[in-house]
PDB file of N, CA and C in Angstrom:
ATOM      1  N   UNK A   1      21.625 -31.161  78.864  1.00  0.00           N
ATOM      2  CA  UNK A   1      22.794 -31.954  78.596  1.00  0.00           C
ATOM      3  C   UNK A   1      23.321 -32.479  79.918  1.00  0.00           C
ATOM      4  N   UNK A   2      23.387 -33.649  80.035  1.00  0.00           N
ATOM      5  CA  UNK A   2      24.579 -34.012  80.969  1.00  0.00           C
ATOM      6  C   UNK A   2      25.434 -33.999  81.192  1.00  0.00           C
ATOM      7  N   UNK A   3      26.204 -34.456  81.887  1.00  0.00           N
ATOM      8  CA  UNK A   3      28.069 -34.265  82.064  1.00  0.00           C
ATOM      9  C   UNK A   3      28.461 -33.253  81.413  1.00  0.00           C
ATOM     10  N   UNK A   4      27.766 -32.023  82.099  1.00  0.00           N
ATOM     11  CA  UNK A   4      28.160 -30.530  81.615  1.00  0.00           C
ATOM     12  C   UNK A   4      29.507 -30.290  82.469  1.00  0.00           C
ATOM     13  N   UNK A   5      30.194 -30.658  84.023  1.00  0.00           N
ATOM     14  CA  UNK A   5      31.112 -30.551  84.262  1.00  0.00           C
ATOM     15  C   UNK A   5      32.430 -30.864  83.846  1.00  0.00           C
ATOM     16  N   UNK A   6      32.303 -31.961  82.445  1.00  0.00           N
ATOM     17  CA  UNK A   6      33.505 -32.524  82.217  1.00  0.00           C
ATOM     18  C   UNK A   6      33.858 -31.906  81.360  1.00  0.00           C
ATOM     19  N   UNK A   7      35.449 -32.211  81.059  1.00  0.00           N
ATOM     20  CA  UNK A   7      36.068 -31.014  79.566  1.00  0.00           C
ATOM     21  C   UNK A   7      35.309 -31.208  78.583  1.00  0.00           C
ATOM     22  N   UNK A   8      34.588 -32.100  78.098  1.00  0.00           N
ATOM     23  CA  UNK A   8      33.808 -32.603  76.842  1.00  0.00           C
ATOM     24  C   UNK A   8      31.863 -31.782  76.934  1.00  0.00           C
ATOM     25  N   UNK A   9      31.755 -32.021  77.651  1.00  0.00           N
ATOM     26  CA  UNK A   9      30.575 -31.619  78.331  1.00  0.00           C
ATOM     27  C   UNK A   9      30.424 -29.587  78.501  1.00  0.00           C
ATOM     28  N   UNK A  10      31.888 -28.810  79.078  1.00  0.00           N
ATOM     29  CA  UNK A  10      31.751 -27.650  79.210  1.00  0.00           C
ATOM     30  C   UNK A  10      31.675 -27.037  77.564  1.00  0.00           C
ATOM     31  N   UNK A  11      33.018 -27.488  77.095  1.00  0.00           N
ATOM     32  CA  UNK A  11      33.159 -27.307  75.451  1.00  0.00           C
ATOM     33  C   UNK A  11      31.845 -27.275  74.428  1.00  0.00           C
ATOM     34  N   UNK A  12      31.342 -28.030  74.551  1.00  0.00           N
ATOM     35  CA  UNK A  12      30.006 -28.571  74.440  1.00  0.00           C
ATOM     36  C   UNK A  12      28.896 -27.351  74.606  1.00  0.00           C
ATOM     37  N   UNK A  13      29.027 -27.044  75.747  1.00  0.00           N
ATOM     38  CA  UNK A  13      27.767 -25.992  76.628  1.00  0.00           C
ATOM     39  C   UNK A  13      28.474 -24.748  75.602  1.00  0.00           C
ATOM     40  N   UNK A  14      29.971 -24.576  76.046  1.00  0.00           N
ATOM     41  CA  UNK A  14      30.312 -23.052  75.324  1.00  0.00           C
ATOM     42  C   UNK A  14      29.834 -22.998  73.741  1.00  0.00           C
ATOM     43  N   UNK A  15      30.336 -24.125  73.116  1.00  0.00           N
ATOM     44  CA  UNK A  15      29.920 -24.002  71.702  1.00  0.00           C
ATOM     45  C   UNK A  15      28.740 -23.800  71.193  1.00  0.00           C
ATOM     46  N   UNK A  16      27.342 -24.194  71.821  1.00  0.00           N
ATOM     47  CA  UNK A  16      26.260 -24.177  71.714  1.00  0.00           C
ATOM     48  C   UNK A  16      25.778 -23.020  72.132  1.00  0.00           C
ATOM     49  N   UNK A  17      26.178 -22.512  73.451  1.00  0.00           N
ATOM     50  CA  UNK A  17      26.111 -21.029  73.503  1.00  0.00           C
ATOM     51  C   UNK A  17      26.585 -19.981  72.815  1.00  0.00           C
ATOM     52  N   UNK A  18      27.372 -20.361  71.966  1.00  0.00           N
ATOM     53  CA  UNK A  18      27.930 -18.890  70.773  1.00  0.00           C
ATOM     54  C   UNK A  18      27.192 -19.822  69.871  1.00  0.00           C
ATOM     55  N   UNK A  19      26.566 -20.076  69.598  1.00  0.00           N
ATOM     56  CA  UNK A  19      25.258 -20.559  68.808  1.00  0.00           C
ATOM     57  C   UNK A  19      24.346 -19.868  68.923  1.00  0.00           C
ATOM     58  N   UNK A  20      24.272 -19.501  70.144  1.00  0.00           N
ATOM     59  CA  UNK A  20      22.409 -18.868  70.587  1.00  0.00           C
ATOM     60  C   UNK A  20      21.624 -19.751  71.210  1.00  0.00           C
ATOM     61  N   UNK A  21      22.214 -21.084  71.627  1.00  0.00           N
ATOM     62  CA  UNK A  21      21.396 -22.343  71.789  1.00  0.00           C
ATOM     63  C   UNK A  21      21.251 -22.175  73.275  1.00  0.00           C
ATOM     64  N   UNK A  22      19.872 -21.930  74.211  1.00  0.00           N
ATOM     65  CA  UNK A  22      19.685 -22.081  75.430  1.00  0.00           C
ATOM     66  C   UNK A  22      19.972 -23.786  76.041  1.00  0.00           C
ATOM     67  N   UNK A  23      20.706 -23.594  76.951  1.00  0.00           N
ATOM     68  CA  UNK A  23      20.762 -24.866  77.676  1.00  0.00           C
ATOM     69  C   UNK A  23      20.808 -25.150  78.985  1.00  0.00           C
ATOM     70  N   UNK A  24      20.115 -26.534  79.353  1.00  0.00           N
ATOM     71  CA  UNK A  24      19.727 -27.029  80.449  1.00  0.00           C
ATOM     72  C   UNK A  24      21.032 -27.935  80.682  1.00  0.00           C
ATOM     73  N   UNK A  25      21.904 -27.941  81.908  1.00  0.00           N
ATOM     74  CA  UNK A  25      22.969 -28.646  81.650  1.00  0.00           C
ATOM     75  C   UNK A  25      23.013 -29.375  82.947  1.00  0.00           C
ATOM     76  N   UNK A  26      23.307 -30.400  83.250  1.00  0.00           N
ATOM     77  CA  UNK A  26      23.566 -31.492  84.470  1.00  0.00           C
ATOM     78  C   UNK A  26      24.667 -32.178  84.920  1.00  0.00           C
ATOM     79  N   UNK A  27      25.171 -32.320  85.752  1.00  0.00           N
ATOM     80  CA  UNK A  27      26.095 -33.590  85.514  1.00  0.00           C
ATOM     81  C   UNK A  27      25.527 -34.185  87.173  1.00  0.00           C
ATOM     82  N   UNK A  28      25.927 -35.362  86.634  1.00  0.00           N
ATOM     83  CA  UNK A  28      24.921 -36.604  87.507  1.00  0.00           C
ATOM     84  C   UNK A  28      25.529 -36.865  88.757  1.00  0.00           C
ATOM     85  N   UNK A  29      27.057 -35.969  88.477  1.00  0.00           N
ATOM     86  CA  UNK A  29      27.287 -36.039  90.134  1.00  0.00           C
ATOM     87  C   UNK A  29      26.918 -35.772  91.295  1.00  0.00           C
ATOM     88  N   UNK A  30      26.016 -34.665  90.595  1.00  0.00           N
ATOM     89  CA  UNK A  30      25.157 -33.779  91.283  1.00  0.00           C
ATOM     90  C   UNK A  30      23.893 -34.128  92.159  1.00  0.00           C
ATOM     91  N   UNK A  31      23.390 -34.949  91.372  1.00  0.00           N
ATOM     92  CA  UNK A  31      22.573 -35.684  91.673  1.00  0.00           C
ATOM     93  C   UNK A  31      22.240 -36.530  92.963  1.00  0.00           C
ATOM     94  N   UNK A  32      21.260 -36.209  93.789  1.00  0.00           N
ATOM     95  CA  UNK A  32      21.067 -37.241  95.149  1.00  0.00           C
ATOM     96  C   UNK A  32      19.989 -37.883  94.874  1.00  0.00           C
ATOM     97  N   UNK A  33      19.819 -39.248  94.749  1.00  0.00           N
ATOM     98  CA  UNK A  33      18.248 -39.961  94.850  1.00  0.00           C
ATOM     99  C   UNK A  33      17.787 -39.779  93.106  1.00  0.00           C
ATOM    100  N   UNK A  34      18.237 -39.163  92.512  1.00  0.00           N
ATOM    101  CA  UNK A  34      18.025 -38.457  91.198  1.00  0.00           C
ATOM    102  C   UNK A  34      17.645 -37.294  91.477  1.00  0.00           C
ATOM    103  N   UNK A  35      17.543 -36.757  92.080  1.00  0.00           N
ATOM    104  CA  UNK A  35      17.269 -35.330  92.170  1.00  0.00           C
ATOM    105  C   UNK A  35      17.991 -34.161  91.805  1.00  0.00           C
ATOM    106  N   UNK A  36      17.315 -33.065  91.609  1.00  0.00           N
ATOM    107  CA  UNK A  36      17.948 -31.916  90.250  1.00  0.00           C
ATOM    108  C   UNK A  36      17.438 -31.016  91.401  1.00  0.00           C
ATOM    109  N   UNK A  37      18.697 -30.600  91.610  1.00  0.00           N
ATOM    110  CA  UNK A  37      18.074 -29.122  92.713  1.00  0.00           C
ATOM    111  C   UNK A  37      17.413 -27.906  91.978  1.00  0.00           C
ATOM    112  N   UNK A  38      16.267 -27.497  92.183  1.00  0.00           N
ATOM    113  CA  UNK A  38      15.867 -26.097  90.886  1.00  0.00           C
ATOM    114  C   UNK A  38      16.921 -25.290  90.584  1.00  0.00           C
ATOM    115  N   UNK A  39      17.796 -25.130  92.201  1.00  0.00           N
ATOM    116  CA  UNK A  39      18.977 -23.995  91.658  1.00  0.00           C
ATOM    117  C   UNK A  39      19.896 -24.547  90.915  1.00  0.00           C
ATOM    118  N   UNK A  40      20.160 -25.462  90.479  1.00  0.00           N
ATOM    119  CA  UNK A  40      21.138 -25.716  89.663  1.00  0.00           C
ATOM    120  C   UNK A  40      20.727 -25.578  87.949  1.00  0.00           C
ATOM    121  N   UNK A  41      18.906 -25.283  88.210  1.00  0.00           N
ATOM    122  CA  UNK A  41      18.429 -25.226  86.931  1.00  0.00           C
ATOM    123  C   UNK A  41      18.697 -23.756  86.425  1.00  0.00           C
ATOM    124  N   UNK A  42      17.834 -23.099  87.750  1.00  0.00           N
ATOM    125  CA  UNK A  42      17.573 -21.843  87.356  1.00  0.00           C
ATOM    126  C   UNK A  42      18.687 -21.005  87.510  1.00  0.00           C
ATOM    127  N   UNK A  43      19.583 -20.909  88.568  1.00  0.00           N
ATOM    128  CA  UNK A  43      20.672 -20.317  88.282  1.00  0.00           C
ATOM    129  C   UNK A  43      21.395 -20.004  87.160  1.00  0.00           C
ATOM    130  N   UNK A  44      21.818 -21.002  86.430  1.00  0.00           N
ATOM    131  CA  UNK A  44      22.685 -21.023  85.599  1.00  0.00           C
ATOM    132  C   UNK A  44      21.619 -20.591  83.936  1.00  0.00           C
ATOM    133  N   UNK A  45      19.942 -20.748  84.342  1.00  0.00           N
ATOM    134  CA  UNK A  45      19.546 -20.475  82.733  1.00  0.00           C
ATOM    135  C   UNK A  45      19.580 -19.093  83.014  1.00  0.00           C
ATOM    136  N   UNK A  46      18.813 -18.165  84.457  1.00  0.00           N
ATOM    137  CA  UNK A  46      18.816 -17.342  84.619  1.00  0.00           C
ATOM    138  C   UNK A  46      20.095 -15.841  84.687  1.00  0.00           C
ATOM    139  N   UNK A  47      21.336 -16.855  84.960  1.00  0.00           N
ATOM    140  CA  UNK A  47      21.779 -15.739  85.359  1.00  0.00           C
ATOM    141  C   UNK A  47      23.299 -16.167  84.662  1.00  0.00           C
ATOM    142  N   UNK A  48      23.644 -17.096  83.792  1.00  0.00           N
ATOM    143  CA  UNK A  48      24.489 -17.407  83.002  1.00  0.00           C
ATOM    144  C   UNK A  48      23.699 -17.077  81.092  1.00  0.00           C
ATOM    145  N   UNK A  49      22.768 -17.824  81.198  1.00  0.00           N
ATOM    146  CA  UNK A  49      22.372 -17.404  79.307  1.00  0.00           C
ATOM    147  C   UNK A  49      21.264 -16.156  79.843  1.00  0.00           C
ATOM    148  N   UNK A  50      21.427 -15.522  80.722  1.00  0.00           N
ATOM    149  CA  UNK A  50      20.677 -14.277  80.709  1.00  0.00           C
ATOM    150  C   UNK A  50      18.616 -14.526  80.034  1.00  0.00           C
ATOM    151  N   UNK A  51      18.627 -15.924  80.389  1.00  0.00           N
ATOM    152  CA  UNK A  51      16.780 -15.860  80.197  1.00  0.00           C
ATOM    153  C   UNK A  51      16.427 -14.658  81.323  1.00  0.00           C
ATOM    154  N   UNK A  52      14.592 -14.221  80.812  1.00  0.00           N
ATOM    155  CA  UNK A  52      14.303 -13.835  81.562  1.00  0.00           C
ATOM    156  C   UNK A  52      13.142 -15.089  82.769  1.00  0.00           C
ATOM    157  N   UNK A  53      12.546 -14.731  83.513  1.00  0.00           N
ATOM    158  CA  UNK A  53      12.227 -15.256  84.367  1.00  0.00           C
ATOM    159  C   UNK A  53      11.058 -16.403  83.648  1.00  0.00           C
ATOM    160  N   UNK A  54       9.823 -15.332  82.775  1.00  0.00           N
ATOM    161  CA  UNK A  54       9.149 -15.713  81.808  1.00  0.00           C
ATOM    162  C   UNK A  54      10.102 -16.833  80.636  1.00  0.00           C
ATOM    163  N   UNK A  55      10.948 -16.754  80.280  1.00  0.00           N
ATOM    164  CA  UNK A  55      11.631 -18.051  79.449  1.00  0.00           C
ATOM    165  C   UNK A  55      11.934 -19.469  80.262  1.00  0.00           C
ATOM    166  N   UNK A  56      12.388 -18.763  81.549  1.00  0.00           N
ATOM    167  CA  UNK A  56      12.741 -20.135  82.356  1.00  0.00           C
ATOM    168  C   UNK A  56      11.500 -20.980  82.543  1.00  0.00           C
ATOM    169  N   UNK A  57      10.707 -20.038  83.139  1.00  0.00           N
ATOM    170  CA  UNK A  57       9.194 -20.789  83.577  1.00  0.00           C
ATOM    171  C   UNK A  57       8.847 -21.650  82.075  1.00  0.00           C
ATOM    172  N   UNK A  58       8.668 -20.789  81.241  1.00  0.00           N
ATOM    173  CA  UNK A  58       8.244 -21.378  79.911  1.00  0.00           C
ATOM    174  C   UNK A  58       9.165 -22.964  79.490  1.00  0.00           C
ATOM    175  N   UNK A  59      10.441 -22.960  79.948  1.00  0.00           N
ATOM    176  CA  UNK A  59      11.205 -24.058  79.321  1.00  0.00           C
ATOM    177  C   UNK A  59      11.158 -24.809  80.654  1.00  0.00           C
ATOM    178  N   UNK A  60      10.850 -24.605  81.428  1.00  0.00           N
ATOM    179  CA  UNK A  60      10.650 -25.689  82.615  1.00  0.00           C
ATOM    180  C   UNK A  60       9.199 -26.090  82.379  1.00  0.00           C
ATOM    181  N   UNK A  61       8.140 -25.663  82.320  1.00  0.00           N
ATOM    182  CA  UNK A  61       6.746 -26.346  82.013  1.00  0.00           C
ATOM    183  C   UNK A  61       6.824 -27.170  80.806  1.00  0.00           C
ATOM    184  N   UNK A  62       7.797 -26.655  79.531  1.00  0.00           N
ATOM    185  CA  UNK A  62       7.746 -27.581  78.693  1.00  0.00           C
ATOM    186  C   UNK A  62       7.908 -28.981  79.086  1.00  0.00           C
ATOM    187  N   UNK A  63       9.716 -29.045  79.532  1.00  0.00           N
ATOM    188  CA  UNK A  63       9.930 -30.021  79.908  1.00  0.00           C
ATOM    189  C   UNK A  63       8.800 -31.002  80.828  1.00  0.00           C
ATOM    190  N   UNK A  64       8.189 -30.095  81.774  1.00  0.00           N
ATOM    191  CA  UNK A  64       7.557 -31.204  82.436  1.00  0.00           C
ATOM    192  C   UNK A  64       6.143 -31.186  81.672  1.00  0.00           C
ATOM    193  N   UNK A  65       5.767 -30.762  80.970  1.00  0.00           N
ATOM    194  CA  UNK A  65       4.261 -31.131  79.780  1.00  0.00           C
ATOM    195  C   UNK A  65       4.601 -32.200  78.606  1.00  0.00           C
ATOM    196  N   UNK A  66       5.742 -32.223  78.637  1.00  0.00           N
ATOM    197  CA  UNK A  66       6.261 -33.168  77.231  1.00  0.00           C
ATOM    198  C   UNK A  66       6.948 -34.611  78.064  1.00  0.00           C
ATOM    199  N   UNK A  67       6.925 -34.579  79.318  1.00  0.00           N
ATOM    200  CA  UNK A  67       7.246 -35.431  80.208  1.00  0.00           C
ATOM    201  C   UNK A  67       8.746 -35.996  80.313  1.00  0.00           C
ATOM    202  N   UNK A  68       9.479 -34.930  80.589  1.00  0.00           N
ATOM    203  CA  UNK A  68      10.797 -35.341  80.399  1.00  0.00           C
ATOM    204  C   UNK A  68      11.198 -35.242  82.005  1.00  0.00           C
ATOM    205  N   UNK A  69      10.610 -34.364  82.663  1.00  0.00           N
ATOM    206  CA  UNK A  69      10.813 -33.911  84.023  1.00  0.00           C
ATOM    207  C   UNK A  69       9.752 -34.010  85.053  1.00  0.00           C
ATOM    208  N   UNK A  70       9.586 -34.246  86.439  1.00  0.00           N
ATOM    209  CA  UNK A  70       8.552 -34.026  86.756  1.00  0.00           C
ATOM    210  C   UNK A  70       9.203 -33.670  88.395  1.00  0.00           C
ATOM    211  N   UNK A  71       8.284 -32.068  88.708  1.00  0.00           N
ATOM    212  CA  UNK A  71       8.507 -31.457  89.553  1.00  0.00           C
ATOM    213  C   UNK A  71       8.485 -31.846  90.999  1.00  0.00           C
ATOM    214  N   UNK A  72       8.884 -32.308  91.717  1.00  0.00           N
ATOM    215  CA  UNK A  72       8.268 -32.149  93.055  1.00  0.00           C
ATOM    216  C   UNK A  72       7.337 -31.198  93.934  1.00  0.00           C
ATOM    217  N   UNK A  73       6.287 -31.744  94.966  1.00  0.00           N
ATOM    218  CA  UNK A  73       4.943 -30.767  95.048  1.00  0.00           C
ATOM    219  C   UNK A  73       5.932 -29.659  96.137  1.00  0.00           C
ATOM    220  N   UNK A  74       7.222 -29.881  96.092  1.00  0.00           N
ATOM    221  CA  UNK A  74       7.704 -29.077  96.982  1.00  0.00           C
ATOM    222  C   UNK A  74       8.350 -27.451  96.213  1.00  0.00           C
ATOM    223  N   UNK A  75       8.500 -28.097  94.981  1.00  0.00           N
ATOM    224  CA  UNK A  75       9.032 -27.207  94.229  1.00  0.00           C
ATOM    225  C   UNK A  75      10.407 -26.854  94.306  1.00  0.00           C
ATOM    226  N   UNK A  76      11.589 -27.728  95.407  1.00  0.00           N
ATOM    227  CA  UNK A  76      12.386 -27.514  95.299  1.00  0.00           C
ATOM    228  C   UNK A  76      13.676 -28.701  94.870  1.00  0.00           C
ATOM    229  N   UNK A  77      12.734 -29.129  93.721  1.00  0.00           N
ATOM    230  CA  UNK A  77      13.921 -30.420  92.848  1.00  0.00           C
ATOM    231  C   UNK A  77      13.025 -30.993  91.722  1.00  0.00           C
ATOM    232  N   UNK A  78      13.368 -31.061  90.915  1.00  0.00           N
ATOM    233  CA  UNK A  78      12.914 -32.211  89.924  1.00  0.00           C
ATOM    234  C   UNK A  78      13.744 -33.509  89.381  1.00  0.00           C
ATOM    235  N   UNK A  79      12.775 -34.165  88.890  1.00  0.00           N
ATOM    236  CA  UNK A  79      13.941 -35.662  88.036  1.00  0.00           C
ATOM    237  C   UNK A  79      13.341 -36.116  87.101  1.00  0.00           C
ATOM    238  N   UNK A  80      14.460 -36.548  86.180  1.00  0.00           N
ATOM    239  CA  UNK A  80      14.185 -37.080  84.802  1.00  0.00           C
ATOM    240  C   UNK A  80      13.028 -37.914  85.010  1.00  0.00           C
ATOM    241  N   UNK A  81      11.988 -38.232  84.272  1.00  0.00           N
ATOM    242  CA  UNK A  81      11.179 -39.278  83.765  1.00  0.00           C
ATOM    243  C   UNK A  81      12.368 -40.524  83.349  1.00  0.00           C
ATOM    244  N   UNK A  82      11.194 -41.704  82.742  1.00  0.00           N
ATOM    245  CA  UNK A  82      12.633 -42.439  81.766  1.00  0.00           C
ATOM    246  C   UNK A  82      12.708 -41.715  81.018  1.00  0.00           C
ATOM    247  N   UNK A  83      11.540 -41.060  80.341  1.00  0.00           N
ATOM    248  CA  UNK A  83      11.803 -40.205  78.659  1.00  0.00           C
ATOM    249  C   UNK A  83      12.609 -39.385  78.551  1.00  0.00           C
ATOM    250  N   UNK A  84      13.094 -38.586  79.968  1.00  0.00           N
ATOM    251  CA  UNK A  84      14.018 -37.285  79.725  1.00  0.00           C
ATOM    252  C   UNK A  84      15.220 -38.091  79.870  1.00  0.00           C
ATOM    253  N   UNK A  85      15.497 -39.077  80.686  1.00  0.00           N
ATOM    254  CA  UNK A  85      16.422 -39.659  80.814  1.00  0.00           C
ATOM    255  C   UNK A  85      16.879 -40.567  79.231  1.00  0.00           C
ATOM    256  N   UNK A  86      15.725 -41.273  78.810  1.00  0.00           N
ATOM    257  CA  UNK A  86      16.589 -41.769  77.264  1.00  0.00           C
ATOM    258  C   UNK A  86      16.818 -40.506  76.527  1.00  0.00           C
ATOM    259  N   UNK A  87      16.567 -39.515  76.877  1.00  0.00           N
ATOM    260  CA  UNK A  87      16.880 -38.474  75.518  1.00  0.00           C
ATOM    261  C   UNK A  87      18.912 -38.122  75.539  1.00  0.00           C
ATOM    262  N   UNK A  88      19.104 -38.532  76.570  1.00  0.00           N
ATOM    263  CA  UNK A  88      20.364 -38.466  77.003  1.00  0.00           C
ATOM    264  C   UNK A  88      21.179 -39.708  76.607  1.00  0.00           C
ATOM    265  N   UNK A  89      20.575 -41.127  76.438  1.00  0.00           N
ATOM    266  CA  UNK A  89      21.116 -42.367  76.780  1.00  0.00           C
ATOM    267  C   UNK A  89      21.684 -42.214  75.470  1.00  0.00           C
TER     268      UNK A  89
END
């Protein structure tokens, strides 16, 4: 989800989380060049919805096998495709 920082956006994250619903959350302020720092990924799946290490890996390869994301060979950022990006538009 994007614009996870705004009142609309946090509300959003909480409600879905007393759901059970794991989420990937962004806000584009964040963003340099388009870039997604990993820690802003993994932090918050890891150590806010309590995944284990094995879930994160698993929902980060998705994303980038279904082509929504694609990693840098550095491993320390990724960015939307267009596809991950229209899933948002």
């Amino acid at each position: 989800m994007t614009g996870a920082a705004g009142v609309i956006g946090t509300a959003t994250i909480r409600l879905l989380a007393e759901r059970g619903t794991r989420i990937v959350a962004v806000d584009r302020r964040e963003l340099q060049d388009g870039r997604i720092h990993i820690e802003k990924i993994n932090g918050p799946f890891l150590y806010v919805d309590r995944a284990t290490p094995a879930e994160y890996s698993a929902g980060l390869a998705l994303a980038i096998e279904r082509g929504w994301l694609e990693l840098h060979d550095s491993g320390t950022f990724v960015r939307f495709t267009q596809s991950g990006a229209d899933l948002f538009a």
